[in-house]
C-alpha atoms as a PDB file:
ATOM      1  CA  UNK A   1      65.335  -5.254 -39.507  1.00  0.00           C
ATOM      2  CA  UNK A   2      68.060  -7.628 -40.415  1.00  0.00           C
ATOM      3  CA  UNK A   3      66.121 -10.109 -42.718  1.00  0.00           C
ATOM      4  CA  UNK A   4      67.674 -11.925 -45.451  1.00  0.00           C
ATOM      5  CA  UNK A   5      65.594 -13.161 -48.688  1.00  0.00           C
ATOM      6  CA  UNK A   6      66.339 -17.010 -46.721  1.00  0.00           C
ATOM      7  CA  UNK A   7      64.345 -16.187 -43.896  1.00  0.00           C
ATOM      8  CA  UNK A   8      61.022 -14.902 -46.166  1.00  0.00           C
ATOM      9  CA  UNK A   9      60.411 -18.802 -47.264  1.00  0.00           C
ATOM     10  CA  UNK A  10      60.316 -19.751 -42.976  1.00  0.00           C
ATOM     11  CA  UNK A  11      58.308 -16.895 -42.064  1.00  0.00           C
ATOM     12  CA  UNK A  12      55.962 -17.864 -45.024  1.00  0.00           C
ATOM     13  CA  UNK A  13      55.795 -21.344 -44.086  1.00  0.00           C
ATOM     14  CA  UNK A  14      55.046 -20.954 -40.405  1.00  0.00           C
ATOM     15  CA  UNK A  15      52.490 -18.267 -41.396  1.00  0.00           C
ATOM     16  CA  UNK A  16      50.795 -21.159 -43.755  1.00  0.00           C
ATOM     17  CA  UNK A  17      50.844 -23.657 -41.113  1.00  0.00           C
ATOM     18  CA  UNK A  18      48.956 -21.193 -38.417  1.00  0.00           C
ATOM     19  CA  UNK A  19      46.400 -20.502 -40.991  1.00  0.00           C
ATOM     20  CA  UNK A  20      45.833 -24.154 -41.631  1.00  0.00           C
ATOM     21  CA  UNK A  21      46.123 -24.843 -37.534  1.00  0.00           C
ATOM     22  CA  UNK A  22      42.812 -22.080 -37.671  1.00  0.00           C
ATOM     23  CA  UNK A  23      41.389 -23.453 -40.313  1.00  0.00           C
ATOM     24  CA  UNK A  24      41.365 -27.059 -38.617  1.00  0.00           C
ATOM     25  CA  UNK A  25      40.208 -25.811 -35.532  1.00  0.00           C
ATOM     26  CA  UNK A  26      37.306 -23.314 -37.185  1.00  0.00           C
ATOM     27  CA  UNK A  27      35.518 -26.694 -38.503  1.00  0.00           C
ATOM     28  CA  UNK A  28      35.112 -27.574 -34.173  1.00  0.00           C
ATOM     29  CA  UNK A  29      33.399 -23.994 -33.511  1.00  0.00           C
ATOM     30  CA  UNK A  30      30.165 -23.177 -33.556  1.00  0.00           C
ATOM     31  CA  UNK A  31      28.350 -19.580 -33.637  1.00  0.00           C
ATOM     32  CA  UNK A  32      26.026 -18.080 -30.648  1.00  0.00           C
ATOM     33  CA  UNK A  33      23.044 -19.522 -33.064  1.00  0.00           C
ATOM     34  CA  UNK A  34      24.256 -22.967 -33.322  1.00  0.00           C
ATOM     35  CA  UNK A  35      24.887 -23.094 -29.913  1.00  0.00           C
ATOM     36  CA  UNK A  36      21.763 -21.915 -28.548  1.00  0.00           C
ATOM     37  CA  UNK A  37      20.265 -24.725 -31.039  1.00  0.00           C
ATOM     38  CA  UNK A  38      22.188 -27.295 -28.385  1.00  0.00           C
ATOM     39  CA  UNK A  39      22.126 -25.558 -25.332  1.00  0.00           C
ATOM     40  CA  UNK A  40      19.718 -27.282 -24.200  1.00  0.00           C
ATOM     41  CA  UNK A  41      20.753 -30.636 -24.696  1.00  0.00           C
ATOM     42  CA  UNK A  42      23.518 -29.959 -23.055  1.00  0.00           C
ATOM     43  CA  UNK A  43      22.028 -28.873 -19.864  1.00  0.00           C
ATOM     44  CA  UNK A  44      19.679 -31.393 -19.798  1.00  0.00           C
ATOM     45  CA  UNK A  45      21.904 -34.261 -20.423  1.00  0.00           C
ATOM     46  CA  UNK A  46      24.518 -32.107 -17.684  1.00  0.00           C
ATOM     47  CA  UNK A  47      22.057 -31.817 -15.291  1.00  0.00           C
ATOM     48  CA  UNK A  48      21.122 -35.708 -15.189  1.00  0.00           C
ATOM     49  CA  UNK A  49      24.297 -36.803 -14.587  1.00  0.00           C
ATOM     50  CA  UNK A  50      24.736 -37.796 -18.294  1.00  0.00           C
ATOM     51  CA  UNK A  51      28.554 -37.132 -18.711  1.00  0.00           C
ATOM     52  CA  UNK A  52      31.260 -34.408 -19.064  1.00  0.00           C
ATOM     53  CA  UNK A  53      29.972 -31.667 -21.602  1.00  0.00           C
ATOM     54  CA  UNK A  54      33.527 -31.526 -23.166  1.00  0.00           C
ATOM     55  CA  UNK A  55      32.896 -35.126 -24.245  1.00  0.00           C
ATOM     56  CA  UNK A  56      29.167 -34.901 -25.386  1.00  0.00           C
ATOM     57  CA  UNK A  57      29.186 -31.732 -27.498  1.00  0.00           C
ATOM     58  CA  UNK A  58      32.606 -30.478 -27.253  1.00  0.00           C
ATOM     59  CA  UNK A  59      32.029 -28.001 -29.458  1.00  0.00           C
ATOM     60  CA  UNK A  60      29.155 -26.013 -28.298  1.00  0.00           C
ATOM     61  CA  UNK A  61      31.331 -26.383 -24.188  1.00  0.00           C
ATOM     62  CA  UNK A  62      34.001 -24.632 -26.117  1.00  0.00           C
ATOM     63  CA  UNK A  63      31.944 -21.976 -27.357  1.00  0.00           C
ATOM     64  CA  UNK A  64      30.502 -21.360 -23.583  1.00  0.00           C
ATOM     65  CA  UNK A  65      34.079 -21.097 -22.711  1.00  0.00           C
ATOM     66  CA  UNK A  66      34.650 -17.887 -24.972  1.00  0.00           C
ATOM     67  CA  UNK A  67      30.798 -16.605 -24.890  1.00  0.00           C
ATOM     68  CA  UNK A  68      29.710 -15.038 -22.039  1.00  0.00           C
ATOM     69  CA  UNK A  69      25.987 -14.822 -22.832  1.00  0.00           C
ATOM     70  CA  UNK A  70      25.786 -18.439 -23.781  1.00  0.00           C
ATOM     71  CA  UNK A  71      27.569 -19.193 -20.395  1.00  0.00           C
ATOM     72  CA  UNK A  72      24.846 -17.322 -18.703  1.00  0.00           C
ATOM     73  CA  UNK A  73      22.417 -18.771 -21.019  1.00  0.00           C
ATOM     74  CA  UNK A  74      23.576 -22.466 -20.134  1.00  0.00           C
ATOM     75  CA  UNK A  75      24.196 -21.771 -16.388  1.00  0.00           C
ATOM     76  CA  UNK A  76      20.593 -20.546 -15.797  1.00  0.00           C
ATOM     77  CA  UNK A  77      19.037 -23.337 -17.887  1.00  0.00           C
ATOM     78  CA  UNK A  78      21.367 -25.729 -15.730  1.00  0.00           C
ATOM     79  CA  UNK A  79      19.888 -24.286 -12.376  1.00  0.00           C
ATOM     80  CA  UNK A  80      16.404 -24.708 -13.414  1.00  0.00           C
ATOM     81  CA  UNK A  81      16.707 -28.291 -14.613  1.00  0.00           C
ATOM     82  CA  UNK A  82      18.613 -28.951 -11.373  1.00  0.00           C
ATOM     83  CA  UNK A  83      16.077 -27.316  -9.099  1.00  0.00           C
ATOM     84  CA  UNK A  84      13.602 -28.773 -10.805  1.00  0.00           C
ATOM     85  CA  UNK A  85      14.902 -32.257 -10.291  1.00  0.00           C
ATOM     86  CA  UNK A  86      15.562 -31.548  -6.597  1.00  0.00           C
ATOM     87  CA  UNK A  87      11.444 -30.315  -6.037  1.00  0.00           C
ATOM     88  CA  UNK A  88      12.410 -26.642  -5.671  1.00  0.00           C
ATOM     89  CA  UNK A  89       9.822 -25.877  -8.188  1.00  0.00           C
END
């Protein structure tokens, strides 16, 4: 590796700025917990038409993005508030 004591101050820099870039974008995330605290909000809110989950709690649609069980979580809470709207049950 060719790197010269000028090029340790860059590569320190840009490794600062990604770990402020994270640190910005950890204050938007939420954990399974606080999601499941919303989850159904969401869905209901989804599920009457009420607007585009990215724009309502953008946060908790970003942790369904990434989180598999609260996907599943959300989807099956979606598709009994929509059935139940539509007089399947």
């Amino acid at each position: 590796m060719n790197e010269t004591k000028s090029d340790q101050p860059n590569k320190a820099l840009a490794l600062l700025e990604k770990m402020m870039a994270l640190h910005e974008t950890g204050a938007n995330c939420v954990d399974c917990e606080t999601c499941g605290e919303q989850i159904d909000c969401l869905a209901e809110l989804v599920a009457t038409g009420g607007g585009d989950p990215m724009e309502l709690l953008p946060a908790v649609q970003r942790h369904l993005e990434c989180c598999r069980d609260c996907r599943e979580e959300f989807e099956a809470l979606l598709a009994i508030l929509r059935a139940e709207q539509s007089g399947l049950c």
